[in-house]
N, C-alpha and C. Protein backbone atom coordinates (compact mmCIF):
# COMPACT_ATOMS: atom_id res chain seq x y z
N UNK A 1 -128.41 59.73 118.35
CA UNK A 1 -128.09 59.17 119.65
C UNK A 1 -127.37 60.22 120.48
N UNK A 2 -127.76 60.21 121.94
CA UNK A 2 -126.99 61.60 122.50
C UNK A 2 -126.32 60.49 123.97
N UNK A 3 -125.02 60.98 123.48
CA UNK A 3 -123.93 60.22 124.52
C UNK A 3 -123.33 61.56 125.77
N UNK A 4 -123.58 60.72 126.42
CA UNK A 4 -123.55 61.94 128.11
C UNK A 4 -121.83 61.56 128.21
N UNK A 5 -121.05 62.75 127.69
CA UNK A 5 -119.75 62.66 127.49
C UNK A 5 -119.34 64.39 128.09
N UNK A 6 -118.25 64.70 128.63
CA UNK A 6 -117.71 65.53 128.77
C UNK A 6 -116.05 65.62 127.79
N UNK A 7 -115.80 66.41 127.34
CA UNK A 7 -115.02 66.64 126.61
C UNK A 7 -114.03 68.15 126.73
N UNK A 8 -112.73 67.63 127.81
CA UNK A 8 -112.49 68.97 128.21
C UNK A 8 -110.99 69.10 127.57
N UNK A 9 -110.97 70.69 127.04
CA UNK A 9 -109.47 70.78 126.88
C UNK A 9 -108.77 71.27 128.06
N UNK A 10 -107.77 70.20 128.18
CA UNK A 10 -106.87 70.67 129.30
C UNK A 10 -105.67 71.89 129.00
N UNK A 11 -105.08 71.81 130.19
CA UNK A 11 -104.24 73.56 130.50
C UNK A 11 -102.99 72.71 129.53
N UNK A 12 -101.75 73.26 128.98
CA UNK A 12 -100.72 73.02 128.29
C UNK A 12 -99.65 71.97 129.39
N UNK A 13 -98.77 71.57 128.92
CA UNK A 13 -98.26 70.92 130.18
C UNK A 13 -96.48 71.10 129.55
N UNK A 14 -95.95 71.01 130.06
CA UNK A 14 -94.23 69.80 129.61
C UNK A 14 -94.34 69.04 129.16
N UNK A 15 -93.96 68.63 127.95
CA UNK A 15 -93.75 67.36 127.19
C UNK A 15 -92.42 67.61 127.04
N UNK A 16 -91.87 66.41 126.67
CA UNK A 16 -90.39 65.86 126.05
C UNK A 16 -90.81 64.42 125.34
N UNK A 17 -90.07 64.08 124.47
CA UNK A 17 -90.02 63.01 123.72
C UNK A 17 -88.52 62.69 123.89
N UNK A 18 -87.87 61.39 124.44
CA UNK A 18 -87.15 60.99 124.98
C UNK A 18 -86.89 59.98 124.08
N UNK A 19 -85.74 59.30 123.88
CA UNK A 19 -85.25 58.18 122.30
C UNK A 19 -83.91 57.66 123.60
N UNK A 20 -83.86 56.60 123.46
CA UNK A 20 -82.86 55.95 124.01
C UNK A 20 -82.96 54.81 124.42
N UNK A 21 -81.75 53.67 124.53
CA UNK A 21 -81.93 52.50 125.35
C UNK A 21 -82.45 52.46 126.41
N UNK A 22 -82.69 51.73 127.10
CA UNK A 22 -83.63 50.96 128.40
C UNK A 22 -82.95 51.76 129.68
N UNK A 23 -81.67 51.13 129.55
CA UNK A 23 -80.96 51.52 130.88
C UNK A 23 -80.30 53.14 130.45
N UNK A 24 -79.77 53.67 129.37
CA UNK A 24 -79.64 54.89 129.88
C UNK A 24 -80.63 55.69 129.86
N UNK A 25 -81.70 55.50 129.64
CA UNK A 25 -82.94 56.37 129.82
C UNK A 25 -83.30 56.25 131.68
N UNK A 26 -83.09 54.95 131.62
CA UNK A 26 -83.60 54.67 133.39
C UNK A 26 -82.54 55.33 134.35
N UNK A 27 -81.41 55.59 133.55
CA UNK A 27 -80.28 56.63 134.46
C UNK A 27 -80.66 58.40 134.08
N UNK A 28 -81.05 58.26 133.27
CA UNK A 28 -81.41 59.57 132.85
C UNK A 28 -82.49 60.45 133.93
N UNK A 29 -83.16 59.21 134.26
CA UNK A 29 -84.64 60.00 134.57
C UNK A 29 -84.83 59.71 136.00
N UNK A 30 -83.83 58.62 136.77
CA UNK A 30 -83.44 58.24 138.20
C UNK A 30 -83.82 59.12 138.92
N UNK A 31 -83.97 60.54 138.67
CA UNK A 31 -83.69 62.17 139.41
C UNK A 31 -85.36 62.16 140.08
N UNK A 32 -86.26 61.70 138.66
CA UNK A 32 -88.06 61.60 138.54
C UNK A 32 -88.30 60.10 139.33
N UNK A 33 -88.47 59.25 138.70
CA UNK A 33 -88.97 57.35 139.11
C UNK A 33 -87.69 56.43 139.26
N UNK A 34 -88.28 56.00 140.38
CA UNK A 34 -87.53 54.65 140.55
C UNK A 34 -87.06 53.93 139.60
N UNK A 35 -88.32 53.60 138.79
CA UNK A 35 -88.77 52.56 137.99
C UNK A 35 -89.41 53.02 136.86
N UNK A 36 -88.69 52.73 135.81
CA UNK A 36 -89.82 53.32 134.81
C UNK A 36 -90.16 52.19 134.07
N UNK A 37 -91.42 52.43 132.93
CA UNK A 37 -92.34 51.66 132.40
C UNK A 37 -91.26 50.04 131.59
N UNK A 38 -91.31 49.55 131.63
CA UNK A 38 -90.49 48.41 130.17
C UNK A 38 -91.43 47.75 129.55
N UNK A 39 -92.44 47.60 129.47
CA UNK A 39 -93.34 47.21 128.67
C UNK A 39 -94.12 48.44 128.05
N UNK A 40 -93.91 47.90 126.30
CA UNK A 40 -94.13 48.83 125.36
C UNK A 40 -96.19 49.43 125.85
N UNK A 41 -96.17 50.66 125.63
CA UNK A 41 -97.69 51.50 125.56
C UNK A 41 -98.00 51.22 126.95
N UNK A 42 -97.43 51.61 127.81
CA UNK A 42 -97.84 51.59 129.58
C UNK A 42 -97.10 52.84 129.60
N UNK A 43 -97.85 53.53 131.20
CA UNK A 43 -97.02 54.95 131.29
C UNK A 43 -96.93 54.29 133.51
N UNK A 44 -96.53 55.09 133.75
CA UNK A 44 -96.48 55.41 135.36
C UNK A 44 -96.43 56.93 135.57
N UNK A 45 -96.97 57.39 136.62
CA UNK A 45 -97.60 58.34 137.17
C UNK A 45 -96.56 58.66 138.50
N UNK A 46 -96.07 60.09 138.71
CA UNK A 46 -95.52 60.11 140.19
C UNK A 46 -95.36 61.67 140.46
N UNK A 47 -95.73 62.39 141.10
CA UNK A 47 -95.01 63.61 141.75
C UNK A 47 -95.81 64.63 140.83
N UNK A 48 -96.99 64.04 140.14
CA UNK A 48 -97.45 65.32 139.02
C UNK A 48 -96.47 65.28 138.06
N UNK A 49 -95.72 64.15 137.60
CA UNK A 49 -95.08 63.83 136.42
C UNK A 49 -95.46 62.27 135.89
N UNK A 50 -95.87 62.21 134.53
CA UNK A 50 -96.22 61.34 133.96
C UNK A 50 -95.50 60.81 132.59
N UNK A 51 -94.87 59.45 132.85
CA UNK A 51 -93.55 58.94 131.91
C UNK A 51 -94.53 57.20 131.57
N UNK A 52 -94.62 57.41 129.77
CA UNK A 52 -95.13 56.63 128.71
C UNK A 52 -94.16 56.35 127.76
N UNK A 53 -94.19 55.20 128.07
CA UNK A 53 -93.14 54.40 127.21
C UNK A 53 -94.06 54.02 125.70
N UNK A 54 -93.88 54.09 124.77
CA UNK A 54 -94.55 54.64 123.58
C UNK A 54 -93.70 53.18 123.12
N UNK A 55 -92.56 52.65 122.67
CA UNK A 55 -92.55 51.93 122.38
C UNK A 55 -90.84 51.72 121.74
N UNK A 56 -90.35 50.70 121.45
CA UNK A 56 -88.88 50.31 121.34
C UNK A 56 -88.23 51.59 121.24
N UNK A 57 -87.32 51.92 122.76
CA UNK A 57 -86.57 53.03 122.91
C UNK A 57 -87.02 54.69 122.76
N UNK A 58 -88.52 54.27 122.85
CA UNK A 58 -89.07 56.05 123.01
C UNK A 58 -90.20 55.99 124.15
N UNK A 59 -90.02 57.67 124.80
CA UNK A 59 -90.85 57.62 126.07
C UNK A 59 -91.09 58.67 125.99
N UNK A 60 -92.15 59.08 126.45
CA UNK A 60 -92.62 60.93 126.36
C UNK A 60 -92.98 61.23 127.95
N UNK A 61 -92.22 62.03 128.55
CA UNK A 61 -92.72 62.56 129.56
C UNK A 61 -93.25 64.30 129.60
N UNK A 62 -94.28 63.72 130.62
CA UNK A 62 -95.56 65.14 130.86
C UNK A 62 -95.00 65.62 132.11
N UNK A 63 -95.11 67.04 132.57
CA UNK A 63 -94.77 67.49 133.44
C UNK A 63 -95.74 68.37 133.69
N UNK A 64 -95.45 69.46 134.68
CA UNK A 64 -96.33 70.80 134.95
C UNK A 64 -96.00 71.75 133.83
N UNK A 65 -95.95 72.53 133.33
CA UNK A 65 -95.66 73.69 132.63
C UNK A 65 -94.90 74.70 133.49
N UNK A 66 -95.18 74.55 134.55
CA UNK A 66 -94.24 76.04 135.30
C UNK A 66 -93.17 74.70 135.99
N UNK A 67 -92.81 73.81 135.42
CA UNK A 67 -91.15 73.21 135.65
C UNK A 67 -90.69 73.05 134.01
N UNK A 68 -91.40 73.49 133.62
CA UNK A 68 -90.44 72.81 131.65
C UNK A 68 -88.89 73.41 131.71
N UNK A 69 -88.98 74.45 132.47
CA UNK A 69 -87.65 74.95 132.15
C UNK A 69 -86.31 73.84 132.53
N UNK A 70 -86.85 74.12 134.34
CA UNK A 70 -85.98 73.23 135.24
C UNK A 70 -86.23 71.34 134.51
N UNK A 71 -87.22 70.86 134.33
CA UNK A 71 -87.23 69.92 133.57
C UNK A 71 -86.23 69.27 132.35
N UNK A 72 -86.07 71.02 131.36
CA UNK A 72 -85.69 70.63 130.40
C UNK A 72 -84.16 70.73 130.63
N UNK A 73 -83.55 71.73 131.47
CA UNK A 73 -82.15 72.12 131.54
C UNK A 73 -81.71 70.70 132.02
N UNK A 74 -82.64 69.92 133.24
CA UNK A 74 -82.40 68.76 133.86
C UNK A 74 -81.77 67.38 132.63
N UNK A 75 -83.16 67.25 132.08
CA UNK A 75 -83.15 66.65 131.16
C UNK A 75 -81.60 66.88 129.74
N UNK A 76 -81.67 67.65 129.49
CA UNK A 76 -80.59 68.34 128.64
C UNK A 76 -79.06 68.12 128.88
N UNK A 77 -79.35 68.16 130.12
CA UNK A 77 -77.91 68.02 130.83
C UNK A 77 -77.41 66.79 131.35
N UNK A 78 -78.33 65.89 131.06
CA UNK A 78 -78.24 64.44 131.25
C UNK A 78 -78.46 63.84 130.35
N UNK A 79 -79.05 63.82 129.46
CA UNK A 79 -78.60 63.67 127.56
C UNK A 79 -77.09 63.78 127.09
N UNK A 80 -76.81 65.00 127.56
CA UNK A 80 -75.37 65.54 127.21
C UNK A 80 -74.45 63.77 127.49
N UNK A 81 -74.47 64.01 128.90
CA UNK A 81 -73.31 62.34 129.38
C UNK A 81 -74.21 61.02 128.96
N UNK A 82 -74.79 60.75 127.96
CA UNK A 82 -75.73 59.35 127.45
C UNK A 82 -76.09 59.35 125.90
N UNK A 83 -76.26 58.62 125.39
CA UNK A 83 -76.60 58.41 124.48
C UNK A 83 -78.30 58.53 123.83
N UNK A 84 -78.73 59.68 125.06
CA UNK A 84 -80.39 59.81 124.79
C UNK A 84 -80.92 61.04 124.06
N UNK A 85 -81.41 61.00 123.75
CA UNK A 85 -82.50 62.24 122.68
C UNK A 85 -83.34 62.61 123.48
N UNK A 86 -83.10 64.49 123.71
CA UNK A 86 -84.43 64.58 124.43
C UNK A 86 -84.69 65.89 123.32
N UNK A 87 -86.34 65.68 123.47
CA UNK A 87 -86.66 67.26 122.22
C UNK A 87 -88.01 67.42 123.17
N UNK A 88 -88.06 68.93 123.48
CA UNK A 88 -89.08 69.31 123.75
C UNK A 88 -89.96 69.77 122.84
N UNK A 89 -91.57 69.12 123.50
CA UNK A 89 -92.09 68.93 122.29
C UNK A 89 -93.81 69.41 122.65
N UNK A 90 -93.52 70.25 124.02
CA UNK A 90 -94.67 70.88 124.46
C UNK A 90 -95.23 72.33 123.80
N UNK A 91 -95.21 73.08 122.58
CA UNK A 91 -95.74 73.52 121.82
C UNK A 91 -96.65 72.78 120.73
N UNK A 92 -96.26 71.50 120.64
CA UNK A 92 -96.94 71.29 119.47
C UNK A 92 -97.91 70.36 119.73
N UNK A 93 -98.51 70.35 121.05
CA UNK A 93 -99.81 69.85 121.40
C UNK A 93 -100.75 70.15 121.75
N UNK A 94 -101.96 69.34 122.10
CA UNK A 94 -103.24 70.20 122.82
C UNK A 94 -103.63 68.91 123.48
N UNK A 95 -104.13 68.91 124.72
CA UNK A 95 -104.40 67.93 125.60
C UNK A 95 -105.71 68.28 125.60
N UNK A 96 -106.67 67.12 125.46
CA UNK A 96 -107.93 67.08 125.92
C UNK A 96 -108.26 66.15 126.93
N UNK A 97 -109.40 65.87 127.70
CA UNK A 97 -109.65 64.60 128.37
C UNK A 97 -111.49 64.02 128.39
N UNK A 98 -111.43 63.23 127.71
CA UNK A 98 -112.87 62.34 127.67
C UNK A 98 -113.23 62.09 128.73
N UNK A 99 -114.54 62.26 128.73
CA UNK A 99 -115.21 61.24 130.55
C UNK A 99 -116.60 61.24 130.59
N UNK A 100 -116.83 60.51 130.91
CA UNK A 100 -118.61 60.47 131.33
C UNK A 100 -118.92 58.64 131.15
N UNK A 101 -120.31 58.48 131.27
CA UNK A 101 -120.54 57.59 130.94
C UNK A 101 -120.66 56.69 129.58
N UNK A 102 -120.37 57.66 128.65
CA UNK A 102 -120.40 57.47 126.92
C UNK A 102 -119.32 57.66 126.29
N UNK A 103 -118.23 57.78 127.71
CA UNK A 103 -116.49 58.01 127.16
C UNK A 103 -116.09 56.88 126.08
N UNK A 104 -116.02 55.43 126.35
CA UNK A 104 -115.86 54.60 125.56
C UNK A 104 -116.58 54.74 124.19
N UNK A 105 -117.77 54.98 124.36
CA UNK A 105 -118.56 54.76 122.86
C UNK A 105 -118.11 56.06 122.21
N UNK A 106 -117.61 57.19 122.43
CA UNK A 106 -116.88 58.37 121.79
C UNK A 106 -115.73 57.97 121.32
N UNK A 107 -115.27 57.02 122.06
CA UNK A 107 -113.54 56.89 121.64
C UNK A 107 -113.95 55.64 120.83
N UNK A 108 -114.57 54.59 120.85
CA UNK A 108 -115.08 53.63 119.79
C UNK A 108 -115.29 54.65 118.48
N UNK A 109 -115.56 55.58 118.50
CA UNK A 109 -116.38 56.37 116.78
C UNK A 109 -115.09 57.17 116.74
N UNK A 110 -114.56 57.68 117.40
CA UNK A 110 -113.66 58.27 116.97
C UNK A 110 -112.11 57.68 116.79
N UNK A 111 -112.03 56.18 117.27
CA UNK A 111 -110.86 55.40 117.04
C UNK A 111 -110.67 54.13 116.79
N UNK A 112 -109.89 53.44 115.74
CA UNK A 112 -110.14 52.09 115.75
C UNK A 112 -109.55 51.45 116.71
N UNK A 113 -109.19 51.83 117.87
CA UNK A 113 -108.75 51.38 118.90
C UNK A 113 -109.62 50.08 119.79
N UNK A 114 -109.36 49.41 120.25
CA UNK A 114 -109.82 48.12 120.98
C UNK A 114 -109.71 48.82 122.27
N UNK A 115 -111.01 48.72 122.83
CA UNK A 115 -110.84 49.65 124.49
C UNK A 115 -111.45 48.33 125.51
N UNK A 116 -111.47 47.20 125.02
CA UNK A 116 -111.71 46.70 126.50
C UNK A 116 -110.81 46.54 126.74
N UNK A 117 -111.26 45.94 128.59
CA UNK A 117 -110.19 46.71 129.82
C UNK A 117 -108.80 45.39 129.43
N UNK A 118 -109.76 44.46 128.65
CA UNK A 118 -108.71 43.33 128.58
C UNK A 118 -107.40 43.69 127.75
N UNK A 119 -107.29 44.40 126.50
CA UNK A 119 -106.74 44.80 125.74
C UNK A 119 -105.61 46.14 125.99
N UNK A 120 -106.54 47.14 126.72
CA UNK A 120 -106.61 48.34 126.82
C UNK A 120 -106.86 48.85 128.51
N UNK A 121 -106.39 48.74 129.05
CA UNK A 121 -106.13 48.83 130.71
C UNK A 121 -105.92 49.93 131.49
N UNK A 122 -106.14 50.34 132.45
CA UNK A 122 -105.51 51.66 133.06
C UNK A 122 -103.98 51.88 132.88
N UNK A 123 -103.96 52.92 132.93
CA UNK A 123 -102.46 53.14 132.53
C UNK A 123 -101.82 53.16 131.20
N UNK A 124 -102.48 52.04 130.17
CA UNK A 124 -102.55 51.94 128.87
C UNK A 124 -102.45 53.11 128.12
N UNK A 125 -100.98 53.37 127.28
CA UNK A 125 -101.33 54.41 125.92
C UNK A 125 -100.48 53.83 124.82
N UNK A 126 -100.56 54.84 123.77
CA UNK A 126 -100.84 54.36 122.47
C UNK A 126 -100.51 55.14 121.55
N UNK A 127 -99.94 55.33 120.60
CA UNK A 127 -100.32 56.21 119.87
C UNK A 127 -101.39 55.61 118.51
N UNK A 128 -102.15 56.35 118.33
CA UNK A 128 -103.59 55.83 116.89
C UNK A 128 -104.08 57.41 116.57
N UNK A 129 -105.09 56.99 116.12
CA UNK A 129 -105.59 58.36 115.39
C UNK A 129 -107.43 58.52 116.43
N UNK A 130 -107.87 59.58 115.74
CA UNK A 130 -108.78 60.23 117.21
C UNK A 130 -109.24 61.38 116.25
N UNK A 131 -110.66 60.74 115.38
CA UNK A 131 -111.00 61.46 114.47
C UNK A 131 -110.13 61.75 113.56
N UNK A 132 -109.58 60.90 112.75
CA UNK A 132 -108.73 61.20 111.92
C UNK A 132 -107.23 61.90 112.12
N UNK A 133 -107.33 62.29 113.41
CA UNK A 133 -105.44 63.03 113.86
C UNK A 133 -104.98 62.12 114.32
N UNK A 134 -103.42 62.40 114.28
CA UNK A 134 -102.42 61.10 114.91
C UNK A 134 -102.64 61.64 116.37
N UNK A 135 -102.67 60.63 117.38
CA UNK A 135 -103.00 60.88 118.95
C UNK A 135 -102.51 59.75 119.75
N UNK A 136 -101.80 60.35 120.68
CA UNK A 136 -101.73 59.55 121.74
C UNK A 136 -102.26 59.69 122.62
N UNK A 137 -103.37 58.39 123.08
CA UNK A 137 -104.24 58.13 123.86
C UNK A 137 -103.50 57.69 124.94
N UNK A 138 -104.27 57.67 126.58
CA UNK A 138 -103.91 57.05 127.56
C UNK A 138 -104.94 57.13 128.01
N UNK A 139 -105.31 55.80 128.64
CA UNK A 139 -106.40 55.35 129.69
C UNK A 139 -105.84 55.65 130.91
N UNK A 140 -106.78 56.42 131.81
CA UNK A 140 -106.99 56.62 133.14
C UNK A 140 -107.79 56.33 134.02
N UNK A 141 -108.09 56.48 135.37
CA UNK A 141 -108.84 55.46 136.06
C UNK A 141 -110.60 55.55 135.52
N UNK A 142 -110.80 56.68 135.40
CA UNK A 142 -112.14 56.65 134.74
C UNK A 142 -112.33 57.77 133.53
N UNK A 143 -111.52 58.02 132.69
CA UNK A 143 -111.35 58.85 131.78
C UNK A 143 -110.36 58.33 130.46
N UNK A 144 -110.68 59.05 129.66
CA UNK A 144 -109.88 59.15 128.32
C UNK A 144 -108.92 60.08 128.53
N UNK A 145 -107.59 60.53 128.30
CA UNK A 145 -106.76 61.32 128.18
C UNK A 145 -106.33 61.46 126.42
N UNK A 146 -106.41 62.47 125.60
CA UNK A 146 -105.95 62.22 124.71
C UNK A 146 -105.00 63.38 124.53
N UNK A 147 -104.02 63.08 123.74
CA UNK A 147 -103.12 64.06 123.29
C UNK A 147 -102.93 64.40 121.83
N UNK A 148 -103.49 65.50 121.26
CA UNK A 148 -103.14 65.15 120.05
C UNK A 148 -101.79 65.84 119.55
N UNK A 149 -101.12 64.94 118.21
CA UNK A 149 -100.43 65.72 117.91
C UNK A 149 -100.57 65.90 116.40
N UNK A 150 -100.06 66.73 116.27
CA UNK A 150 -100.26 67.09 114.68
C UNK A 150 -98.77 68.16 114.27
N UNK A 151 -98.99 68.21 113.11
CA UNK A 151 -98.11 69.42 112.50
C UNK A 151 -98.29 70.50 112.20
N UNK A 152 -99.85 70.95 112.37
CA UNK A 152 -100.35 71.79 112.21
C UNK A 152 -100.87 72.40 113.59
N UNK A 153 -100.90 73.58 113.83
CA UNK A 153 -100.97 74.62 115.22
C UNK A 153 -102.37 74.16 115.54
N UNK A 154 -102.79 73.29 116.42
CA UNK A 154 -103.54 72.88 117.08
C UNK A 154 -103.76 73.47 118.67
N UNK A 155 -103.21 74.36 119.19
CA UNK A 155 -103.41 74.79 120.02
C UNK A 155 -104.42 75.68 119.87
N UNK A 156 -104.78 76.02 118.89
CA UNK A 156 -106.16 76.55 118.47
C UNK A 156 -107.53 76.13 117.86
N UNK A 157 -107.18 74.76 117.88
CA UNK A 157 -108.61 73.81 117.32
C UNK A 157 -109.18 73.72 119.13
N UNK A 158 -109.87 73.73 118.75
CA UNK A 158 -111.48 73.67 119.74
C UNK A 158 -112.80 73.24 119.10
N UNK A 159 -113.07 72.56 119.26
CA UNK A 159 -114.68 71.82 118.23
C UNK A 159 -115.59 72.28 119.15
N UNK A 160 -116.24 73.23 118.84
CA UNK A 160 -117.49 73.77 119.79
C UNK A 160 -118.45 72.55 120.07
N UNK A 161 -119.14 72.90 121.15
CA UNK A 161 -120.18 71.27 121.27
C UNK A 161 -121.16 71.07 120.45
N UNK A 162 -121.65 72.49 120.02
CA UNK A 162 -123.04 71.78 118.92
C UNK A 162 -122.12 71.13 117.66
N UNK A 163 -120.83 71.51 117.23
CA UNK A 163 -120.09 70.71 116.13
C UNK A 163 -119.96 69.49 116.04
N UNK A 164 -119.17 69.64 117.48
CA UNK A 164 -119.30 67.92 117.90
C UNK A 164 -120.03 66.79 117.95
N UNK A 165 -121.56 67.06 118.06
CA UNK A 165 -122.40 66.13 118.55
C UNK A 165 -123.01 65.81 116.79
N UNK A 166 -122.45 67.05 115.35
CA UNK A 166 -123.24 66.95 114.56
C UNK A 166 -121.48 66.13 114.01
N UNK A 167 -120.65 66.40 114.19
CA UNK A 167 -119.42 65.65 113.40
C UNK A 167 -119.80 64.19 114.18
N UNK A 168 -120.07 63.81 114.93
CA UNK A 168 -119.81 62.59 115.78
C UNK A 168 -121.11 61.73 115.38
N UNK A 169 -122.26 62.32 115.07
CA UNK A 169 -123.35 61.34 114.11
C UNK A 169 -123.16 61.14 112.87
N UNK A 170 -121.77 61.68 112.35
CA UNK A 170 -122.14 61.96 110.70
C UNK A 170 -121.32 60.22 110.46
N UNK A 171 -120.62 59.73 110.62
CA UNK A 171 -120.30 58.75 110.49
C UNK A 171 -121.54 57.60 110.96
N UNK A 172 -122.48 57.84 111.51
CA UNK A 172 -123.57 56.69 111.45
C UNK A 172 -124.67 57.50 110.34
N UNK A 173 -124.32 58.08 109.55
CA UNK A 173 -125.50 58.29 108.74
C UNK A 173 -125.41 57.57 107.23
């Protein structure tokens, strides 16, 4: 079966992984959003910064890469007066992004994830697995976003496309 999918790795970004109560996280980050997410696996979007509430007292925010610094000193220094955890955690990922018309049926084989819109919504993330790696997924308006993370230096996995299309049938054989 040949699924009309695009499969792109994206440029590196800012990450932080953020640990804290409700309200001092929402004082923490006042500087970025109004408002941030309170319902667990939803993210919000603003300014070319993107904040996902992952789930009881953890949130990962994405940034540009040419602010991680100013980001992190920001961040760091407002941890200091709160009771929040921030760890930067933008080395140890690789961002890809799904899309096409066969986006869903890729992320169906590659996740036991439930993707209708009923379940699984814009804005929607997650963390699950994505071919066997731990990943946090996020739905976007017409795309897959995935993030993987691992423990192992993944900034150098790349699945060439003829790999892909032969790893991605081998589970229907």
């Amino acid at each position: 079966m040949v699924y009309e999918v695009k499969i792109n790795r994206q440029e590196i970004s800012a990450l932080f992984d953020i640990k804290g109560n409700l309200q001092d996280v929402k004082e923490l980050l006042a500087h970025f959003f109004q408002e941030i997410p309170e319902e667990a696996n939803t993210s919000i979007s603003k300014s070319g910064k993107t904040l996902m509430y992952i789930g009881k007292d953890n949130w990962v925010l994405r940034g540009p890469i040419e602010e991680e610094e100013e980001l992190n000193s920001l961040l760091k220094s407002g941890a200091a007066l709160s009771d929040v955890s921030v760890v930067l955690v933008s080395d140890t990922l690789t961002f890809f992004s799904v899309s096409g018309t066969g986006a869903k049926d890729i992320m169906a084989i590659a996740s036991p994830l439930d993707f209708y819109e009923t379940k699984f919504r814009e804005n929607s993330v997650t963390f699950s697995e994505v071919f066997g790696l731990k990943a946090l997924t996020r739905v976007m308006a017409i795309w897959w976003k995935i993030i993987y993370l691992s423990l192992l230096n993944f900034n150098t996995f790349l699945l060439p496309p003829i790999c892909l299309k032969i790893y991605l049938k081998t589970p229907r054989c």
